[in-house]
Protein backbone atom coordinates (compact mmCIF):
# COMPACT_ATOMS: atom_id res chain seq x y z
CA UNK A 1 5.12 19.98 -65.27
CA UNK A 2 2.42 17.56 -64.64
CA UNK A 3 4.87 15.27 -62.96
CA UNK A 4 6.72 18.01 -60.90
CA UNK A 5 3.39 18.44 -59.50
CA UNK A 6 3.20 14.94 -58.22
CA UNK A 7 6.66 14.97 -57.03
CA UNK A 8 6.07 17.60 -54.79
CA UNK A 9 2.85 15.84 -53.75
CA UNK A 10 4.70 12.76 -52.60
CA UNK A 11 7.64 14.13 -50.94
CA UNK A 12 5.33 15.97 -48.97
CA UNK A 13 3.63 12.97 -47.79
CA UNK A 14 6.69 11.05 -47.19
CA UNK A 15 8.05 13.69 -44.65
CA UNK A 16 5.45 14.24 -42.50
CA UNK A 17 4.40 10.57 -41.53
CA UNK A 18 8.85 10.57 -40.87
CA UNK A 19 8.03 14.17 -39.12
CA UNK A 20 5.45 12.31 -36.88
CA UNK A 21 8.09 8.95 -36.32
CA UNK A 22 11.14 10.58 -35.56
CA UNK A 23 10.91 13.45 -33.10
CA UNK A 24 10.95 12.60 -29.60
CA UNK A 25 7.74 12.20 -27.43
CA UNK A 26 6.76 11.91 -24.49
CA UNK A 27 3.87 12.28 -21.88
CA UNK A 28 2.93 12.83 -18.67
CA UNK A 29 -0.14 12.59 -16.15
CA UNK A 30 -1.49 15.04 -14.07
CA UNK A 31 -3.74 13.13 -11.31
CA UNK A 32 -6.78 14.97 -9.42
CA UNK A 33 -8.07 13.19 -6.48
CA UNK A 34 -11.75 14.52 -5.55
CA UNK A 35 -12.57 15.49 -2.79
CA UNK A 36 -15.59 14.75 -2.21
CA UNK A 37 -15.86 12.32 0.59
CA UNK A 38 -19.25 10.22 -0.98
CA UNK A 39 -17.36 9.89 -4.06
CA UNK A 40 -15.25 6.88 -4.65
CA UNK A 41 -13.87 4.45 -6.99
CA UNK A 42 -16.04 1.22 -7.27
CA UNK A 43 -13.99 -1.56 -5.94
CA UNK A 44 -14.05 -5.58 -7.79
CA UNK A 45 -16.09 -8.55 -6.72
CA UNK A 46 -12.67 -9.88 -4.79
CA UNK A 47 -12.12 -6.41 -2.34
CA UNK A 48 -13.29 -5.80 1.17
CA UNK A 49 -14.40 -9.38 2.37
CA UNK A 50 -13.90 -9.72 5.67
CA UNK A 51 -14.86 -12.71 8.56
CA UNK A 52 -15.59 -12.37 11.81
CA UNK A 53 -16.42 -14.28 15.46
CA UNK A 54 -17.44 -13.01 18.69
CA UNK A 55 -18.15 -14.18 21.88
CA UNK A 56 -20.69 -13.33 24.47
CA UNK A 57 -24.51 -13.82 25.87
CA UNK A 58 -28.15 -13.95 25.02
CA UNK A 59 -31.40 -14.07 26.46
CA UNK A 60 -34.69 -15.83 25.44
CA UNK A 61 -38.27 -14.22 26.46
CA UNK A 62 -40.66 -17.20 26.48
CA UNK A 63 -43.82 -17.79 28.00
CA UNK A 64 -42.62 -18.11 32.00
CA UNK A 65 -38.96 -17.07 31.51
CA UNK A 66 -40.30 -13.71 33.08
CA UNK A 67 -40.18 -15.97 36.54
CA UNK A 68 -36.45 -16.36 36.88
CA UNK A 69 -33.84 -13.43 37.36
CA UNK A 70 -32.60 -12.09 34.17
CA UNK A 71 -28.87 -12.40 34.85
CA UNK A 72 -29.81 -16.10 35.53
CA UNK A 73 -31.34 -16.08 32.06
CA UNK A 74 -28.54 -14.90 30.00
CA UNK A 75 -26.63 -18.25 28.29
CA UNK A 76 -23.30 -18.14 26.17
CA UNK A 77 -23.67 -17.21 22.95
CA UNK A 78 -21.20 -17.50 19.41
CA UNK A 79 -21.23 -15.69 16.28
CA UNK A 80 -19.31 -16.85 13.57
CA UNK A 81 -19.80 -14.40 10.25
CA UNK A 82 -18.11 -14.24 6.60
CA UNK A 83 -19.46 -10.66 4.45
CA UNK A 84 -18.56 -8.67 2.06
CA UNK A 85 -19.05 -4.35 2.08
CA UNK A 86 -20.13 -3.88 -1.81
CA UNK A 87 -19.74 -0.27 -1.41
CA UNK A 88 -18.18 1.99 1.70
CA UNK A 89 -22.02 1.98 2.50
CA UNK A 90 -23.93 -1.37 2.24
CA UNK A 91 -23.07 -4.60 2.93
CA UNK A 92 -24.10 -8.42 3.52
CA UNK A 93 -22.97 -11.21 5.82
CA UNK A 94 -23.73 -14.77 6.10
CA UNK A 95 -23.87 -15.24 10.37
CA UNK A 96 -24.09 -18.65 12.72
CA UNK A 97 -25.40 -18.05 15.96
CA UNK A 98 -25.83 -20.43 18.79
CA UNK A 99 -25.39 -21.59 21.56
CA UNK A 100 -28.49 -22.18 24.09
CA UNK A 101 -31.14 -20.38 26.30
CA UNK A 102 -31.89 -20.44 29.53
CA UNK A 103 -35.58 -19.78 31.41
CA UNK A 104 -38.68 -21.07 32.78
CA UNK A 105 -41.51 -24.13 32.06
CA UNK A 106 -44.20 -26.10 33.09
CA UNK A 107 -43.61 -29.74 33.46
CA UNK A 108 -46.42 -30.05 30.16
CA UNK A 109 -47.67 -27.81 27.61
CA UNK A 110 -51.10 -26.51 27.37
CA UNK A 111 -52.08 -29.54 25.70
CA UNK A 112 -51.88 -31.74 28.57
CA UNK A 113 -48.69 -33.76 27.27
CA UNK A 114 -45.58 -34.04 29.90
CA UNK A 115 -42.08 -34.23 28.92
CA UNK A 116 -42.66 -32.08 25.63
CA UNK A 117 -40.74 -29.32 26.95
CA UNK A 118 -37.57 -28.34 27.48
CA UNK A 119 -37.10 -29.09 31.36
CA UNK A 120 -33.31 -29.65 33.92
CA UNK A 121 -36.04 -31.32 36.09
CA UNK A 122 -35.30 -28.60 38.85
CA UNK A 123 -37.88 -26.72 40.41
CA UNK A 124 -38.16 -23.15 40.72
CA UNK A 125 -38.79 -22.45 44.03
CA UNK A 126 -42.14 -20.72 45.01
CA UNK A 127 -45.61 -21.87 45.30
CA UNK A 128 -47.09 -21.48 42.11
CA UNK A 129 -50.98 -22.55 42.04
CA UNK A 130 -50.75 -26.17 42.63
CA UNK A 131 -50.51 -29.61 41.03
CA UNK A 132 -49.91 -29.34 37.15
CA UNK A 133 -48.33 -25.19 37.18
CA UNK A 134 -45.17 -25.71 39.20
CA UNK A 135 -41.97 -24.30 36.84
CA UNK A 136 -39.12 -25.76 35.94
CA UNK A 137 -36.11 -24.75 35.24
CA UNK A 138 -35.37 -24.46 31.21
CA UNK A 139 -32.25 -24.93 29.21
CA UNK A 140 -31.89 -26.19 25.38
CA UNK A 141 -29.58 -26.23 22.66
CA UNK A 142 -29.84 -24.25 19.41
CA UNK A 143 -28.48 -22.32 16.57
CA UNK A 144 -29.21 -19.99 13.49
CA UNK A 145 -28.38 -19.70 10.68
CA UNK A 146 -29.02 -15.79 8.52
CA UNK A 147 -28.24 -13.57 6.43
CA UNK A 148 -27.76 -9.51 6.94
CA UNK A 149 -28.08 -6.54 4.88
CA UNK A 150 -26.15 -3.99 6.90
CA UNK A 151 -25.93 -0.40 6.47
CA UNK A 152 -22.30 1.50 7.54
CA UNK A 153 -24.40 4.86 8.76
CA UNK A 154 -21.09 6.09 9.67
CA UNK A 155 -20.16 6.54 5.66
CA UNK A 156 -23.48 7.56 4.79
CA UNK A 157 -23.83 10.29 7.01
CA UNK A 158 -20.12 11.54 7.53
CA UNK A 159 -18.79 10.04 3.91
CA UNK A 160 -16.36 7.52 3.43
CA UNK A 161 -13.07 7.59 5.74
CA UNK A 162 -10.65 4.92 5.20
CA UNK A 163 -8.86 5.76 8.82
CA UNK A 164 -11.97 6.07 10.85
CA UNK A 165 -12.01 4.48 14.03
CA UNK A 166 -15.83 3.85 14.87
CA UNK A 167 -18.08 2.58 11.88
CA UNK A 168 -21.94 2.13 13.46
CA UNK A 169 -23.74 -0.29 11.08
CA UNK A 170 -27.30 -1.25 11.61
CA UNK A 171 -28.53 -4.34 9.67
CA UNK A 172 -31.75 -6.33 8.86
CA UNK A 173 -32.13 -9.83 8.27
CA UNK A 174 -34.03 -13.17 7.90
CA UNK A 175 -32.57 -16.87 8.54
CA UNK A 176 -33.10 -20.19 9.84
CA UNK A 177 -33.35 -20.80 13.83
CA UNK A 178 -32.97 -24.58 15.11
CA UNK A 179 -33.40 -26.24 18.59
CA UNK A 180 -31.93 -29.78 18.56
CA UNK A 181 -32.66 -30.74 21.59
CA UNK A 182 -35.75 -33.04 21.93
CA UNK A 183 -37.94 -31.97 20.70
CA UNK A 184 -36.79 -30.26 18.60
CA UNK A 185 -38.26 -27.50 16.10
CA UNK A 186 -36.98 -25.46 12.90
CA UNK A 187 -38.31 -21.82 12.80
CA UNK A 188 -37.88 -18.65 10.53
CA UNK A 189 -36.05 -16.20 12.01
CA UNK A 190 -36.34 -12.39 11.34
CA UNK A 191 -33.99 -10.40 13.10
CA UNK A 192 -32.12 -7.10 13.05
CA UNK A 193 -29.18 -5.39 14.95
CA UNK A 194 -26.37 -2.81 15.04
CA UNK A 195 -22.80 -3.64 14.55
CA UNK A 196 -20.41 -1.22 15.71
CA UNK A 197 -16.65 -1.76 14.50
CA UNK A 198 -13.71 -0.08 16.04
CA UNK A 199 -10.41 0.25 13.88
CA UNK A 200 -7.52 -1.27 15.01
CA UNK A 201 -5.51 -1.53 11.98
CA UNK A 202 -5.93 -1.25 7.98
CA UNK A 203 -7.00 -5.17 8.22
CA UNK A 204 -7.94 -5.70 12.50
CA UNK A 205 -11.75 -4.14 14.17
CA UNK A 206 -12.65 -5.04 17.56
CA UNK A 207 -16.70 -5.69 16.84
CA UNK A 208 -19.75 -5.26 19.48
CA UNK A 209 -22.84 -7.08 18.23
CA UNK A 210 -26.11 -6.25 19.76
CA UNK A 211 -29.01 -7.98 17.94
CA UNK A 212 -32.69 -8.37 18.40
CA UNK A 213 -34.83 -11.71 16.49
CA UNK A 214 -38.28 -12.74 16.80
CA UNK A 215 -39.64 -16.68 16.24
CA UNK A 216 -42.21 -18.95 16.78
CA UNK A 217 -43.61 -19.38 19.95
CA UNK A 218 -43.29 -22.95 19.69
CA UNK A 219 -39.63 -22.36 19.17
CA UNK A 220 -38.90 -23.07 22.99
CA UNK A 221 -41.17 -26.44 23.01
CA UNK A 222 -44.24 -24.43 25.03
CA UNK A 223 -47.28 -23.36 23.42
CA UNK A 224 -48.50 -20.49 24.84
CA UNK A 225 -50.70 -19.35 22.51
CA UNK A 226 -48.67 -15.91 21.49
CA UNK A 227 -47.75 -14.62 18.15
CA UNK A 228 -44.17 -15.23 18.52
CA UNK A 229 -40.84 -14.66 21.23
CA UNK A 230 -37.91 -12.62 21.11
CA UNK A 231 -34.16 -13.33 21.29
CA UNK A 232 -31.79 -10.28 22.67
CA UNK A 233 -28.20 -11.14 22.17
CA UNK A 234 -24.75 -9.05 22.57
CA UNK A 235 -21.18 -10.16 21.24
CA UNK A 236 -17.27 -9.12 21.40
CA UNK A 237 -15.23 -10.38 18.77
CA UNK A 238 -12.78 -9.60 15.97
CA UNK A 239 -13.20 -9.10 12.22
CA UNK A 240 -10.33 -9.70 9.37
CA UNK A 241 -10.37 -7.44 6.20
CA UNK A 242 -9.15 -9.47 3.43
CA UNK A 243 -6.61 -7.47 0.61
CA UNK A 244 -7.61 -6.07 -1.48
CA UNK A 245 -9.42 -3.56 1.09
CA UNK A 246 -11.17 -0.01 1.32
CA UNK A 247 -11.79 1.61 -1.65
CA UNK A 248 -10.20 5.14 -3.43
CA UNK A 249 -10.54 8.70 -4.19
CA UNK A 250 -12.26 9.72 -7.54
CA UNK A 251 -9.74 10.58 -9.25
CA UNK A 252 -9.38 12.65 -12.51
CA UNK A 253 -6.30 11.35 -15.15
CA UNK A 254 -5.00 14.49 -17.39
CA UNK A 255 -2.76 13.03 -19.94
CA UNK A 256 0.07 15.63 -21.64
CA UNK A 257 1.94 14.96 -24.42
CA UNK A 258 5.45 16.79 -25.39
CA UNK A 259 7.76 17.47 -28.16
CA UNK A 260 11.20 18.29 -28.56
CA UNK A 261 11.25 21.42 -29.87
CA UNK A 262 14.29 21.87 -31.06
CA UNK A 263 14.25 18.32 -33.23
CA UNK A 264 11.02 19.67 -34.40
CA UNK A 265 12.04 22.93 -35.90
CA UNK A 266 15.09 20.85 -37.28
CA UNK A 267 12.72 18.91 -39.26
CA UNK A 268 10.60 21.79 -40.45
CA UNK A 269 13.38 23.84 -41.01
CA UNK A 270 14.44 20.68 -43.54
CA UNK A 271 10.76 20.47 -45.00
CA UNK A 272 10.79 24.32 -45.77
CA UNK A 273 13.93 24.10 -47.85
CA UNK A 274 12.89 20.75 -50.05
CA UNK A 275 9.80 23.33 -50.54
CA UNK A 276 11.77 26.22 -51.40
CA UNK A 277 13.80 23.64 -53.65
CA UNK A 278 10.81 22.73 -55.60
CA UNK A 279 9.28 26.23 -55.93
CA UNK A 280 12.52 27.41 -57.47
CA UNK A 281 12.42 24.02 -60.20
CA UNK A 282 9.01 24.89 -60.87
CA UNK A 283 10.10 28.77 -61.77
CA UNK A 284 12.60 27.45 -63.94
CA UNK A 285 9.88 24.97 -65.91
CA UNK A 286 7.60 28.17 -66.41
CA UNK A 287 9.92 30.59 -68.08
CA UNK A 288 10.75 27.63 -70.81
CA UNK A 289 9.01 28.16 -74.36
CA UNK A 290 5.40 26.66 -74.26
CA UNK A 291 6.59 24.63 -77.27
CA UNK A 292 9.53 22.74 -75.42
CA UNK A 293 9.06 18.90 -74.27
CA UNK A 294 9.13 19.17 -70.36
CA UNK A 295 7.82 15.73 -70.15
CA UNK A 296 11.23 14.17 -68.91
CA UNK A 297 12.34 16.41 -66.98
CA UNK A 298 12.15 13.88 -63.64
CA UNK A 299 12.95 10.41 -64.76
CA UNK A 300 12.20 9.27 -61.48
CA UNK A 301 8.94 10.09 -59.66
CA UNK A 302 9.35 10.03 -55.67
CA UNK A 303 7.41 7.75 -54.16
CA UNK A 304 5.61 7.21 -50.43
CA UNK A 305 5.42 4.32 -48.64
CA UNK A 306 2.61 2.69 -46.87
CA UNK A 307 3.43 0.51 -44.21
CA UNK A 308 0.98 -2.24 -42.38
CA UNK A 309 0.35 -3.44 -39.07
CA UNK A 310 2.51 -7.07 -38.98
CA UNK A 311 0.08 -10.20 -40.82
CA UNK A 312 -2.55 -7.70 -41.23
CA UNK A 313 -3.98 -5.73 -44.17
CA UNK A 314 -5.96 -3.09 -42.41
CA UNK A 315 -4.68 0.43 -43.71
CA UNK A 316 -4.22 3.06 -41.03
CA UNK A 317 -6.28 6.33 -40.54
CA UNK A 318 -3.02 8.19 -41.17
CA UNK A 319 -2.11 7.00 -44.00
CA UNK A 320 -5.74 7.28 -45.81
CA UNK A 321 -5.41 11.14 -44.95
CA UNK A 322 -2.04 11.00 -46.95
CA UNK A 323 -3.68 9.11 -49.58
CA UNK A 324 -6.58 11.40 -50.21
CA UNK A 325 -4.09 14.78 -50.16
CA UNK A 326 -2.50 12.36 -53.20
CA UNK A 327 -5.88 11.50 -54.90
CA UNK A 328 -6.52 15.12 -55.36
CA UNK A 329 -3.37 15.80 -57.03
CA UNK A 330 -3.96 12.57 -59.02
CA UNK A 331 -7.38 14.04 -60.05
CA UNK A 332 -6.63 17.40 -61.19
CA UNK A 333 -3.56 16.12 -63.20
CA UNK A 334 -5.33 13.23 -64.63
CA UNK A 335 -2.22 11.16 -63.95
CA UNK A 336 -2.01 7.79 -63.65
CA UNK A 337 -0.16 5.51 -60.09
CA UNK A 338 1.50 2.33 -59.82
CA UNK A 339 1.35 0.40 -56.72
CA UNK A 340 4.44 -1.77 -56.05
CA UNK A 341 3.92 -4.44 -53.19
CA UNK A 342 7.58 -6.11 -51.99
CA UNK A 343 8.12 -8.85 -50.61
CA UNK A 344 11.08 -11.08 -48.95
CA UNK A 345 13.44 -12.74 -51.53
CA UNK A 346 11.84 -16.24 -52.17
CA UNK A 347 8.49 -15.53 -50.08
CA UNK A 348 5.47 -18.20 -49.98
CA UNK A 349 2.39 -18.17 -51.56
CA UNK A 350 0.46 -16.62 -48.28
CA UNK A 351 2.75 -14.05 -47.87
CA UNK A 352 2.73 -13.20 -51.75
CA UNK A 353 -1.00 -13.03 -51.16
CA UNK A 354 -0.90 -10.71 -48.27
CA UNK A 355 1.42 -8.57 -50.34
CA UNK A 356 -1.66 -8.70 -53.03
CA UNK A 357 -4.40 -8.02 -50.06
CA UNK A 358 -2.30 -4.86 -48.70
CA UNK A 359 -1.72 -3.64 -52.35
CA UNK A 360 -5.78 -4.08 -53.16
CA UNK A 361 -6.83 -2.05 -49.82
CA UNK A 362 -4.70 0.83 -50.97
CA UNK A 363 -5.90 0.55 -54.40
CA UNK A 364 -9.79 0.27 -52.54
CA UNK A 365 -8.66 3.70 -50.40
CA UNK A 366 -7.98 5.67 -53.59
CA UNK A 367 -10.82 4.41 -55.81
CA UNK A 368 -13.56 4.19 -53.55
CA UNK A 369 -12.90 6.76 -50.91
CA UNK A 370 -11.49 9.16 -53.57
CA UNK A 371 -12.70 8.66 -56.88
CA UNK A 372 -9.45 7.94 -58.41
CA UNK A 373 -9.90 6.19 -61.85
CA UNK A 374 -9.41 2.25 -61.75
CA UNK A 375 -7.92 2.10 -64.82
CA UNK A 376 -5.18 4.25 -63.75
CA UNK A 377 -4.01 2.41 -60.79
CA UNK A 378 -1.85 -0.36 -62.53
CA UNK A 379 -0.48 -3.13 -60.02
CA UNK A 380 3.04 -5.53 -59.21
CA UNK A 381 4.60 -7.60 -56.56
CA UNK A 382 7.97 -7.34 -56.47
CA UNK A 383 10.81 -9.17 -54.33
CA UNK A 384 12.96 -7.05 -51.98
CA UNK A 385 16.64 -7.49 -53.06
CA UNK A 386 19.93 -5.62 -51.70
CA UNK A 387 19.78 -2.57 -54.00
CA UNK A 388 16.24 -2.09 -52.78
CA UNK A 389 15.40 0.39 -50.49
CA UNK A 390 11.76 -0.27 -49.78
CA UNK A 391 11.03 -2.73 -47.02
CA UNK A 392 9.63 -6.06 -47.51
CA UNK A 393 6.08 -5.53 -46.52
CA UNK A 394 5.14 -2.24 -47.75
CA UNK A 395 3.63 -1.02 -50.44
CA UNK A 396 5.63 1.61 -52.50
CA UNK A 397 2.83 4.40 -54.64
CA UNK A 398 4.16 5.96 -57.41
CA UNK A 399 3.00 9.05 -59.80
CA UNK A 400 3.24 8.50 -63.30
């Protein structure tokens, strides 16, 4: 009777792990973009660089610049940029500017030195106070060099639109400003601007540039005893987007998994009649005479394999759940298990050892996850030959 009862244990756990490995699965993915137009998917360090250049002029307010025309003033100006948007919201550039400015000064600075300024040697014309205050005519050569923090207020305000065709950006920055014409100076530069973008295609804007900075007021070679001077520049040009570019919906990922339910009441259909098979066995052992030796009645115990993950001794979650529904049975019956490890005909020392390994973590599962007695868990490694079923690799538990 006693092993009856761990017959029917066994078989039980030998059909459902099968139950689980042979009907058909599969899955599917239901995908929910949100639509919420601030939300979006973070994008990687290599997405949405882009580099840009732009052409146009700027204007220099120094100490007598104020004395010549202002269209005369403006000189050509480049911008040559390389940034990155981090998010659809903020981003940062690296920007050279150049080229010169044009103006107004005295033939010395306030100091009384001559030729420390940047003077054509032409004369404004005018009568300006006499000897020592007649202007010149100014022109030098110079460039910066910054960095920009700019904000896309067009995203932050409307949300983010990959297809928009105007994105308004004002930005803030500091940087390095240069003349190198004699003499020349070095200056910090604080400046800040708006940079408007217009779409022309996913990877093409046409960019306007307008940008205030502030410097030194030695920056222009004159002294005039202010704080500092301003620069006023405006620039066309082009920006490339660099793939990867823009960023995506939020999106939600519902995973479904299916059956076929027809294999599946095949198989339980199957696992209701080995059932009904043993029920009726176990009817016939009860109506024998108490007296009678029932002991043989199954020669052979069924067994349950427990396969492993490939070089690997780790026991699965699955099978520890089948173990423990064993352990019980094991318990209440106070019957003993052998643990049968195979291996390949002619197998190594490592993989005999592995075979060992495997055959000590199921031994470990039952013992110290379950309680089952040590002493009744008796151990052998065995070689797989033709008129074994069991693969090489498993290990085969039997009630005894």
């Amino acid at each position: 009777m006693k092993k009856l009862l761990i017959t029917g244990a066994l078989c039980a756990l030998t059909l459902f792990p099968a139950l689980a490995q042979e009907v058909t699965r599969t899955s599917q993915e239901k995908v929910e973009y949100s639509t919420e137009k601030r939300t979006v998917e973070t994008a990687g360090p290599k997405a949405n660089w882009f580099i840009s250049a732009g052409f146009g002029g700027q204007v220099y307010f120094g100490d007598h610049d104020n004395q010549v025309k202002f269209g005369k003033r403006i000189a050509p100006s480049l911008d040559i940029a390389v940034g990155k948007w981090v998010t659809p919201s903020v981003g940062f550039r690296i920007m050279y500017s150049g080229l010169s400015y044009k103006g107004a000064t005295q033939d010395f600075d306030l100091t009384g030195n001559t030729g420390g300024v940047h003077s054509t040697g032409k004369r404004l014309p005018g009568e300006k106070g006499g000897h020592g205050y007649w202007l010149d005519y100014q022109k030098f050569k110079t460039f910066t060099l910054g960095g920009d923090i700019m904000f896309n207020m067009s995203n932050i305000l409307l949300g983010y639109k990959d297809k928009r065709v105007w994105n308004c950006s004002p930005y803030v920055g500091i940087g390095w400003a240069r003349v190198y014409d004699a003499p020349t100076d070095n200056e910090l530069l604080v400046r800040g601007g708006l940079f408007n973008a217009f779409t022309v295609c996913p990877a093409i804007d046409i960019n306007l540039d307008l940008k205030m900075g502030y410097v030194n007021d030695a920056f222009d070679g004159e002294h005039g005893g202010r704080s500092g001077e301003g620069l006023l520049a405006a620039t066309v040009g082009l920006s490339y987007k660099f793939k990867p570019r823009g960023w995506g919906r939020s999106k939600t990922v519902t995973k479904y998994g299916e059956v076929n339910a027809d294999e599946l009441i095949a198989q339980l259909r199957n696992l209701k009649e080995g059932n009904d098979k043993l029920a009726k066995e176990a009817e016939v052992l009860s109506s024998k005479d108490p007296g009678t030796n029932v002991v043989n009645v199954n020669k052979v115990v069924s067994s349950y394999e427990v396969f492993f993950p490939a070089n690997t001794a780790a026991l699965s979650k699955e099978y520890q759940v089948n173990l423990g529904m064993l352990a019980e049975i094991l318990k209440k019956s106070d019957s003993s298990v052998s643990l049968t490890a195979y291996v390949p005909a002619g197998a190594g020392a490592d993989v005999r050892k592995l075979a060992a390994e495997r055959m000590d973590a199921v031994a470990d599962c039952l013992v110290k996850e379950f309680k089952v007695k040590s002493g009744s868990i008796r151990k052998s490694v065995e070689e797989k030959t033709a008129d074994v079923k069991f693969a090489a690799g498993s290990v085969v538990v039997r009630g005894e």
